[in-house]
PDB file of N, CA and C in Angstrom:
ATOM      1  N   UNK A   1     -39.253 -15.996  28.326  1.00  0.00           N
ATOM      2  CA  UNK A   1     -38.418 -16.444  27.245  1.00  0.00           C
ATOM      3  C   UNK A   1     -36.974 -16.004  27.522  1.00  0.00           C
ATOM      4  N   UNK A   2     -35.727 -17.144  27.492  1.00  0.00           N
ATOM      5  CA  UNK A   2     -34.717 -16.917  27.648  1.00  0.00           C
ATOM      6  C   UNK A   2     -33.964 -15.561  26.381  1.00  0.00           C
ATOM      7  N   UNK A   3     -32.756 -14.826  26.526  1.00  0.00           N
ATOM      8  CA  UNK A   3     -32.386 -14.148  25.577  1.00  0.00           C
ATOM      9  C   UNK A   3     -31.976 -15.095  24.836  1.00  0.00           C
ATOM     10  N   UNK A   4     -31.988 -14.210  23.797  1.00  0.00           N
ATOM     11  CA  UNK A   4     -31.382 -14.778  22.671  1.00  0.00           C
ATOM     12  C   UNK A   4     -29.495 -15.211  22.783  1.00  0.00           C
ATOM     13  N   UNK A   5     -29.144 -15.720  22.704  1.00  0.00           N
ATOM     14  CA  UNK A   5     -27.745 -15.960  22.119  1.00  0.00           C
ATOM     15  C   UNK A   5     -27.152 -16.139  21.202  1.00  0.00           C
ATOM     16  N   UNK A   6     -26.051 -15.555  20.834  1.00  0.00           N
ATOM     17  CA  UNK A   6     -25.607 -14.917  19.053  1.00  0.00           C
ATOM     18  C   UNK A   6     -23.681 -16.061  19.265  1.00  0.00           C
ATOM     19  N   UNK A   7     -23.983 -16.566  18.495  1.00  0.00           N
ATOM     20  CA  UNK A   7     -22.745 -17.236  18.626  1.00  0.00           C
ATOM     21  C   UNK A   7     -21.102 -16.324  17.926  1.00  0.00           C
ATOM     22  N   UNK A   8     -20.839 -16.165  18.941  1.00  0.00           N
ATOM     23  CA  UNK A   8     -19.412 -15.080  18.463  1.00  0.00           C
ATOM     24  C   UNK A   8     -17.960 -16.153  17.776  1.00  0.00           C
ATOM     25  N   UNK A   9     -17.496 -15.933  17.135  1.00  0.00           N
ATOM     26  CA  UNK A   9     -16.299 -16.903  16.348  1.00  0.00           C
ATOM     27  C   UNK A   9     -15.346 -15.838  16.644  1.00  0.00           C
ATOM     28  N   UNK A  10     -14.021 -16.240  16.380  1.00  0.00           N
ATOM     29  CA  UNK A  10     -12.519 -15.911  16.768  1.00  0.00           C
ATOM     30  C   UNK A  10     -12.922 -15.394  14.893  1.00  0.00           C
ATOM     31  N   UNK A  11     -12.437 -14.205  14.477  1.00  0.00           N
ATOM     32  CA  UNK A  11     -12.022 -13.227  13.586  1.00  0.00           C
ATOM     33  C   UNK A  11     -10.080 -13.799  13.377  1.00  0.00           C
ATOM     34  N   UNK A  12      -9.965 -13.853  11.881  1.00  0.00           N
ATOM     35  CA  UNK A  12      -8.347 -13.415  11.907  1.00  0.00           C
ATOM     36  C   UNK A  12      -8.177 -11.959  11.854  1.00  0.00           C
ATOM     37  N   UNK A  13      -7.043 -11.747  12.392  1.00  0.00           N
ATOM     38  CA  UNK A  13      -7.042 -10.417  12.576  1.00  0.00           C
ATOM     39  C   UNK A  13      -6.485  -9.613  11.322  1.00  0.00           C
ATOM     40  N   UNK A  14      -7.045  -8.653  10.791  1.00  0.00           N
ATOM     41  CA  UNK A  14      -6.925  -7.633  10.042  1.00  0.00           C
ATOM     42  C   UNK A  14      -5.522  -7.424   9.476  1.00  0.00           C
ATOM     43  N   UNK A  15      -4.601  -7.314   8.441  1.00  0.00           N
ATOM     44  CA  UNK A  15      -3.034  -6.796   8.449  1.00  0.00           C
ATOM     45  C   UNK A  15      -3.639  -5.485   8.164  1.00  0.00           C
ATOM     46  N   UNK A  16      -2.055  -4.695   8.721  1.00  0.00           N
ATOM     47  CA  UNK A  16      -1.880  -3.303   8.806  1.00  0.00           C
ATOM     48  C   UNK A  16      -1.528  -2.707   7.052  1.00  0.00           C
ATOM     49  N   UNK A  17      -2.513  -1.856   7.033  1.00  0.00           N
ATOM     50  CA  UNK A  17      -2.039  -1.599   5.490  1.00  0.00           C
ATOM     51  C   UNK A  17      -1.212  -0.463   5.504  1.00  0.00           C
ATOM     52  N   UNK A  18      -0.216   0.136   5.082  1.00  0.00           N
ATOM     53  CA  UNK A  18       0.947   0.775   5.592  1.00  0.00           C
ATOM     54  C   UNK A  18       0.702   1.656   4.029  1.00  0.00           C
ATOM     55  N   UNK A  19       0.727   2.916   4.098  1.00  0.00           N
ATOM     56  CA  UNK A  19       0.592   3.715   2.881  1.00  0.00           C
ATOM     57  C   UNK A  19       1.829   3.939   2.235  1.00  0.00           C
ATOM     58  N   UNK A  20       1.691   3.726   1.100  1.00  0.00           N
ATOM     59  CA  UNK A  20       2.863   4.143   0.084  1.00  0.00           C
ATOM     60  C   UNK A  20       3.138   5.432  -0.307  1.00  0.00           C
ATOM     61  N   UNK A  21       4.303   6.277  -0.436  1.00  0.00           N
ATOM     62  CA  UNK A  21       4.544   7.661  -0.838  1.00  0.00           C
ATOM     63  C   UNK A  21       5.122   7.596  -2.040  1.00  0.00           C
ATOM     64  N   UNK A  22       4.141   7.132  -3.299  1.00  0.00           N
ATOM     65  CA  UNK A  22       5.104   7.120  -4.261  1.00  0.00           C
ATOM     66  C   UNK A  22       4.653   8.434  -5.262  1.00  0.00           C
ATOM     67  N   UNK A  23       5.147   9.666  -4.503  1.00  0.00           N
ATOM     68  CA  UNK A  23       4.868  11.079  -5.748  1.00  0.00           C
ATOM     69  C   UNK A  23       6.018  11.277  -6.732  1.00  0.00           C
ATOM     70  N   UNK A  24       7.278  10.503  -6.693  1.00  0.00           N
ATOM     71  CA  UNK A  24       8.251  10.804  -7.169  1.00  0.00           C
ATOM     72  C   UNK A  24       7.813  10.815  -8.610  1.00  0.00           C
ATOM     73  N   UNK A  25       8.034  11.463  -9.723  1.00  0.00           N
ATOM     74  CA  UNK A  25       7.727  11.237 -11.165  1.00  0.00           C
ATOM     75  C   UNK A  25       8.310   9.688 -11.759  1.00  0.00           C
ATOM     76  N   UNK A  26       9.493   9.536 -11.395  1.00  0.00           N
ATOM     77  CA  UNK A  26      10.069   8.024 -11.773  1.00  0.00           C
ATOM     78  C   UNK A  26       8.608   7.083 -11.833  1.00  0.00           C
ATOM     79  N   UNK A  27       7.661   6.998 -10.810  1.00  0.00           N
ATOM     80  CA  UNK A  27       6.513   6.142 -10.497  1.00  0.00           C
ATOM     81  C   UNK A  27       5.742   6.041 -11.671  1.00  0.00           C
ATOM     82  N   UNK A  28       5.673   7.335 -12.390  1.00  0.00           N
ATOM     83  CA  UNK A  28       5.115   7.448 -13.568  1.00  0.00           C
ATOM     84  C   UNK A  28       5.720   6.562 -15.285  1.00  0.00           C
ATOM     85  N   UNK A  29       4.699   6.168 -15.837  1.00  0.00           N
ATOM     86  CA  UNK A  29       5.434   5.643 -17.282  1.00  0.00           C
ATOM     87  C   UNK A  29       3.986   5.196 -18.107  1.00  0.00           C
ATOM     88  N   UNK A  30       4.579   4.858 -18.982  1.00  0.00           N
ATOM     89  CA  UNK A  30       2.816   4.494 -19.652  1.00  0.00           C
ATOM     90  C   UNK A  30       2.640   3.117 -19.501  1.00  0.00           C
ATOM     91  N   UNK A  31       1.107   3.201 -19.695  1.00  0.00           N
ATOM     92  CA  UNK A  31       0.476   2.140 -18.920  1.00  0.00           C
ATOM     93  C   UNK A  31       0.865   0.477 -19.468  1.00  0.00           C
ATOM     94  N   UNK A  32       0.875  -0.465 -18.670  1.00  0.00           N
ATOM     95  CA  UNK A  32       0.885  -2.059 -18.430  1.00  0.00           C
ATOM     96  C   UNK A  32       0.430  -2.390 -17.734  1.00  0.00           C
ATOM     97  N   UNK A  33       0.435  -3.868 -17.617  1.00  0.00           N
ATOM     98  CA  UNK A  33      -0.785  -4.455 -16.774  1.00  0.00           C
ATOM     99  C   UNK A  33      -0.153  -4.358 -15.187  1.00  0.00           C
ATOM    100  N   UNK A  34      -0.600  -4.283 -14.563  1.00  0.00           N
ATOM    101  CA  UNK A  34      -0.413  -4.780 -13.094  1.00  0.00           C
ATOM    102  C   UNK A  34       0.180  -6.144 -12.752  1.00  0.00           C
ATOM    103  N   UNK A  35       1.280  -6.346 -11.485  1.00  0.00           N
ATOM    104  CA  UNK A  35       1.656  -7.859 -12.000  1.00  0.00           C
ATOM    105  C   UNK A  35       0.893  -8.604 -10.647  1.00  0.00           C
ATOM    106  N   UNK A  36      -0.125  -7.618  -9.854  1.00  0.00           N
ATOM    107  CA  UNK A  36      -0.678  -7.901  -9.054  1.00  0.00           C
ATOM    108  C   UNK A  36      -2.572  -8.096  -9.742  1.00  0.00           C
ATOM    109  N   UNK A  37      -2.865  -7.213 -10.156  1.00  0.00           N
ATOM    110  CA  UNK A  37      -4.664  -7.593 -10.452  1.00  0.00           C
ATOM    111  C   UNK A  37      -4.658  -7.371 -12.101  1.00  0.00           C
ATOM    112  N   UNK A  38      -3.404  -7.601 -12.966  1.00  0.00           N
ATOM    113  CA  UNK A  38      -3.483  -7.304 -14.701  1.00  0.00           C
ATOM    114  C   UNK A  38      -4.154  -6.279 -14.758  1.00  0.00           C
ATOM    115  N   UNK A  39      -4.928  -5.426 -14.645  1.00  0.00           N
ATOM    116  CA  UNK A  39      -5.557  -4.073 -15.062  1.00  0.00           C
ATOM    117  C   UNK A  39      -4.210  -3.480 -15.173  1.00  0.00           C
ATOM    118  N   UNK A  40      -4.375  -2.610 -16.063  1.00  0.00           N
ATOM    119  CA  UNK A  40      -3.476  -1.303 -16.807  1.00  0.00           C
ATOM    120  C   UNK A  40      -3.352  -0.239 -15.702  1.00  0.00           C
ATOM    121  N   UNK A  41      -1.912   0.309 -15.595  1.00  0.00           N
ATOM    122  CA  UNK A  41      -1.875   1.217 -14.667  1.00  0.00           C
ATOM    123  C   UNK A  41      -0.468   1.787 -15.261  1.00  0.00           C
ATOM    124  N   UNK A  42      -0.440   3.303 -15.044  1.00  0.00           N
ATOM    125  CA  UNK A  42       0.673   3.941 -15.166  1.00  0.00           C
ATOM    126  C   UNK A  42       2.059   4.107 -13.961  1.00  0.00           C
ATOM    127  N   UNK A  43       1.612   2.984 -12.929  1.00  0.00           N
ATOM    128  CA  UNK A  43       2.495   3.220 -11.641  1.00  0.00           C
ATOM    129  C   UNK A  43       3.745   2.153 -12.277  1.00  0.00           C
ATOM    130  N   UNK A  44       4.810   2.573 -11.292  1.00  0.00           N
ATOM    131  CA  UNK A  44       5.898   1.960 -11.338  1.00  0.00           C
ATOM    132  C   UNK A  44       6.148   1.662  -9.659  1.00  0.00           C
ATOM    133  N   UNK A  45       7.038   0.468  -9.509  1.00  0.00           N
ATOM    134  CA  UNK A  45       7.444   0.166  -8.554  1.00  0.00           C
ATOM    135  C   UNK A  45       8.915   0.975  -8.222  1.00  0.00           C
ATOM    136  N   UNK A  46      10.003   0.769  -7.066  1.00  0.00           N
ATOM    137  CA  UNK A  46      11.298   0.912  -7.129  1.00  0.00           C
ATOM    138  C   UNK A  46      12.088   0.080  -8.082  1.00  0.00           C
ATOM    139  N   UNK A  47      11.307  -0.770  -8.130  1.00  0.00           N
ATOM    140  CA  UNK A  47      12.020  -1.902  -8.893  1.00  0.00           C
ATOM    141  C   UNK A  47      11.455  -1.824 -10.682  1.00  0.00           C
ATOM    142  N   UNK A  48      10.782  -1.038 -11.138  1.00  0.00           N
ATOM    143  CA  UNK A  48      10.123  -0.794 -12.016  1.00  0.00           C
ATOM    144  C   UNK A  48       9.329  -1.872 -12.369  1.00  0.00           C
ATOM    145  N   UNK A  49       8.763  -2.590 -11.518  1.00  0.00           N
ATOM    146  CA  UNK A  49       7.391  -3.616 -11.459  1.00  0.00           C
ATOM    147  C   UNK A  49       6.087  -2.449 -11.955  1.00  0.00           C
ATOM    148  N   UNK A  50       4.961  -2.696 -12.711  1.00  0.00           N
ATOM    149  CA  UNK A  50       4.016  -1.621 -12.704  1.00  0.00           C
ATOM    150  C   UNK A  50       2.895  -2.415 -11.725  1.00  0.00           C
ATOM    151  N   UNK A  51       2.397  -1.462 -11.248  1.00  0.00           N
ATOM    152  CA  UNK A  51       1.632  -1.961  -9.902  1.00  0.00           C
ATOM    153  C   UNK A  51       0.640  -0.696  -9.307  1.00  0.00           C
ATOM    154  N   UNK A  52      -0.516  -0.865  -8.769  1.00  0.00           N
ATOM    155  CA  UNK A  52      -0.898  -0.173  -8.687  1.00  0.00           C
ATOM    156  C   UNK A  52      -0.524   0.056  -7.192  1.00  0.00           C
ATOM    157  N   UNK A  53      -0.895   1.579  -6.807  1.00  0.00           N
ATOM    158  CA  UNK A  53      -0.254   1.606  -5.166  1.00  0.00           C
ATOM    159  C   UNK A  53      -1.303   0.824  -4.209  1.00  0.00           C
ATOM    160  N   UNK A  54      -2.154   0.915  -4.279  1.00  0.00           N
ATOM    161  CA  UNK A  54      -3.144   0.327  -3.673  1.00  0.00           C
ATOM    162  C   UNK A  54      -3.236  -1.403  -3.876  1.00  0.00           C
ATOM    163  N   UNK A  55      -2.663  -1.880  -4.903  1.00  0.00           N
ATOM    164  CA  UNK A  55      -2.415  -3.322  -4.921  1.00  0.00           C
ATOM    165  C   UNK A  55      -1.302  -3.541  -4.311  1.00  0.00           C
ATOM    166  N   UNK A  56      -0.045  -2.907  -4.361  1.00  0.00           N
ATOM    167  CA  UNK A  56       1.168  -2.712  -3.454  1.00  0.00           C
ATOM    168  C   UNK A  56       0.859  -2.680  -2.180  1.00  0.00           C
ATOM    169  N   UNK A  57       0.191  -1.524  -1.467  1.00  0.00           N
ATOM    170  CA  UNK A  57      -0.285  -1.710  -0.218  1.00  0.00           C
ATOM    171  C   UNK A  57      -1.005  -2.831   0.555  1.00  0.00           C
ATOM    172  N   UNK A  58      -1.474  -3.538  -0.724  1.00  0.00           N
ATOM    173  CA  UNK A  58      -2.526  -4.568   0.144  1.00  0.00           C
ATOM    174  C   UNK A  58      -1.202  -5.705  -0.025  1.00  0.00           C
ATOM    175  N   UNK A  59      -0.271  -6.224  -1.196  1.00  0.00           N
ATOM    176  CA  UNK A  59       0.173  -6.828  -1.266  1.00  0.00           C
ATOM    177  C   UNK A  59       1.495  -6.851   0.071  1.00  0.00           C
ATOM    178  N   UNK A  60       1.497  -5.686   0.253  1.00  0.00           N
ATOM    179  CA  UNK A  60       2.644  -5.680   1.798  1.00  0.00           C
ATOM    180  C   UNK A  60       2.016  -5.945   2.528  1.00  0.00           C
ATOM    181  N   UNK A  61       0.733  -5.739   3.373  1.00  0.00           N
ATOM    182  CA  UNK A  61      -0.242  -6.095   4.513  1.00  0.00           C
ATOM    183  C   UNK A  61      -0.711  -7.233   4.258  1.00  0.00           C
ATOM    184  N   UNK A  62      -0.149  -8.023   3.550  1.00  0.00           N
ATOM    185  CA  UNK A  62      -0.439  -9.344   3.328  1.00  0.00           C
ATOM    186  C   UNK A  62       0.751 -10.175   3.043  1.00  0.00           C
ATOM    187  N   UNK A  63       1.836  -9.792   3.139  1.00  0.00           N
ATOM    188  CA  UNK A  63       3.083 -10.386   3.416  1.00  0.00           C
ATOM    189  C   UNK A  63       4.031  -9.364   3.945  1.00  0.00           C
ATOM    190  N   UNK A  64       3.631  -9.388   5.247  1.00  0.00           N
ATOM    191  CA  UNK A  64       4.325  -8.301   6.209  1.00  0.00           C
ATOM    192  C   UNK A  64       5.923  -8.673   5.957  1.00  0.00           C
ATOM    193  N   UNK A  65       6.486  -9.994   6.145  1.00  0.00           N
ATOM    194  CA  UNK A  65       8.014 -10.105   6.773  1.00  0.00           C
ATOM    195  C   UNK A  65       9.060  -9.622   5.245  1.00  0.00           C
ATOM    196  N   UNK A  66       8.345  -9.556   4.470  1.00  0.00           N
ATOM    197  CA  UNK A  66       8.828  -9.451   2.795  1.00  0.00           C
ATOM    198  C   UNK A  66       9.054  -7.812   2.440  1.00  0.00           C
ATOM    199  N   UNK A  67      10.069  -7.539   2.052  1.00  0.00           N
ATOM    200  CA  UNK A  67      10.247  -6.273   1.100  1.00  0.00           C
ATOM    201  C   UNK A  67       9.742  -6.176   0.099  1.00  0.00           C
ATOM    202  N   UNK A  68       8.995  -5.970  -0.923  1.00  0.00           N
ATOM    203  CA  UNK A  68       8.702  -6.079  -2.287  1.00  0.00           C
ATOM    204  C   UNK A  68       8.537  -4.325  -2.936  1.00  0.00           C
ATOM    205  N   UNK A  69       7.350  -3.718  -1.978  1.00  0.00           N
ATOM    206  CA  UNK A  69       6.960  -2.291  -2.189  1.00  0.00           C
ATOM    207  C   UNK A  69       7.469  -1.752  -1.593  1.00  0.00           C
ATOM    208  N   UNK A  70       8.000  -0.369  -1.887  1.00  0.00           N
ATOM    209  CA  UNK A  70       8.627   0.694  -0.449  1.00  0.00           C
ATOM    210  C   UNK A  70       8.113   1.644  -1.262  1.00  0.00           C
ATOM    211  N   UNK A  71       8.084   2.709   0.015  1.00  0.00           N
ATOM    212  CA  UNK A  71       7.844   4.109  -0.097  1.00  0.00           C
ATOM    213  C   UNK A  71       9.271   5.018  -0.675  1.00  0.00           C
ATOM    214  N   UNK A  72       9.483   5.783  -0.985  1.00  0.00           N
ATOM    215  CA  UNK A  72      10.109   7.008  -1.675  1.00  0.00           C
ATOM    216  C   UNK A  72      10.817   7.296  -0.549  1.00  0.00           C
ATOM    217  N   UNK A  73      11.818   8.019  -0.151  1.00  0.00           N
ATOM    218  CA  UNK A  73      12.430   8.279   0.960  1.00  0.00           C
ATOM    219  C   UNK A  73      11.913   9.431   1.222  1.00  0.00           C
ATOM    220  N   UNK A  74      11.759   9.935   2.525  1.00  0.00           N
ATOM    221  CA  UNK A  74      10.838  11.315   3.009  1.00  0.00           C
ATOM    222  C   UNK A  74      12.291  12.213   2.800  1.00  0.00           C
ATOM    223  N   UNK A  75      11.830  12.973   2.119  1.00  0.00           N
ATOM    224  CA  UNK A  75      12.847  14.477   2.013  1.00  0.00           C
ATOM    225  C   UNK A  75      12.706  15.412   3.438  1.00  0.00           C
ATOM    226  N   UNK A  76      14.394  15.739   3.024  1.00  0.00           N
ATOM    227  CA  UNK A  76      14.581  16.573   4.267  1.00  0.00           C
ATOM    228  C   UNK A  76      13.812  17.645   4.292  1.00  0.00           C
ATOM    229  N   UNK A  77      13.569  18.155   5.535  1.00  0.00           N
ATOM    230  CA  UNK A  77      12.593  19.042   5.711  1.00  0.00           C
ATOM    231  C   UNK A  77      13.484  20.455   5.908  1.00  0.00           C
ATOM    232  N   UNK A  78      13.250  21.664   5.624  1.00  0.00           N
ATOM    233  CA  UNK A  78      13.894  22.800   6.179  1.00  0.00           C
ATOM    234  C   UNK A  78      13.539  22.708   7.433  1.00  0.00           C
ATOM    235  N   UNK A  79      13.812  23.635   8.129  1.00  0.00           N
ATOM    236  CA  UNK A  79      14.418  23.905  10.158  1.00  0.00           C
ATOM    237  C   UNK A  79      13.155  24.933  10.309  1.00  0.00           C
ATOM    238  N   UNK A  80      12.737  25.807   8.997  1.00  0.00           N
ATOM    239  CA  UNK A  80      11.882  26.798   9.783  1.00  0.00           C
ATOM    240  C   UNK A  80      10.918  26.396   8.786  1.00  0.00           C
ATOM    241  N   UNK A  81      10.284  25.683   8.545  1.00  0.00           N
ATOM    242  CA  UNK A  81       8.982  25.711   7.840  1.00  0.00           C
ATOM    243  C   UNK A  81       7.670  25.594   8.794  1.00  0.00           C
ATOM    244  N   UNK A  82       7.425  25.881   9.823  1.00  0.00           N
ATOM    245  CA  UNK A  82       5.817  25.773  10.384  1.00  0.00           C
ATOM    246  C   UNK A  82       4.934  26.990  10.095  1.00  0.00           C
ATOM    247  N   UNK A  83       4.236  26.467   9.175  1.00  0.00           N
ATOM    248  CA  UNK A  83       2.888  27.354   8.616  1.00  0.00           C
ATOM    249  C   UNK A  83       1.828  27.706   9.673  1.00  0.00           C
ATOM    250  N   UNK A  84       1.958  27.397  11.014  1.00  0.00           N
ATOM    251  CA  UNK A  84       0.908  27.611  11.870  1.00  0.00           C
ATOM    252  C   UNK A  84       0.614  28.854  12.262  1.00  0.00           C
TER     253      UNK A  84
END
């Protein structure tokens, strides 16, 4: 008996989901709907869109060439901080 053969298809490929740093308190406010999945969420955008980060994230990895979500700007770091 010949093997079996499994027919393989071309996959689209995956977008990169790029994590959001939004700890700033501004992110915070009371809750509204999402303007991405309507569920209630206490997040804020930069733009004060409420959004959840995880709908943000998927919504950038799904329209890569577009600005909409950004991350918080990374704070400067002190010169001697290594805890190692």
């Amino acid at each position: 008996m010949a093997p079996r053969r499994t027919k393989t298809t071309a996959s689209a490929p995956v977008p990169q989901v790029v994590l959001l740093d939004w700890r700033d308190s501004r992110h915070f406010k009371w809750d509204a709907p999402c303007v991405l999945c309507r569920q209630p969420t206490p997040l804020r955008s930069h733009a004060d869109e409420p959004a959840h980060k995880t709908c943000a994230e998927s919504w950038n990895a799904a329209h890569p060439g577009e600005v909409r979500f950004v991350s918080d700007p990374t704070p400067k770091r002190r010169t001697n901080d290594d805890h190692a």
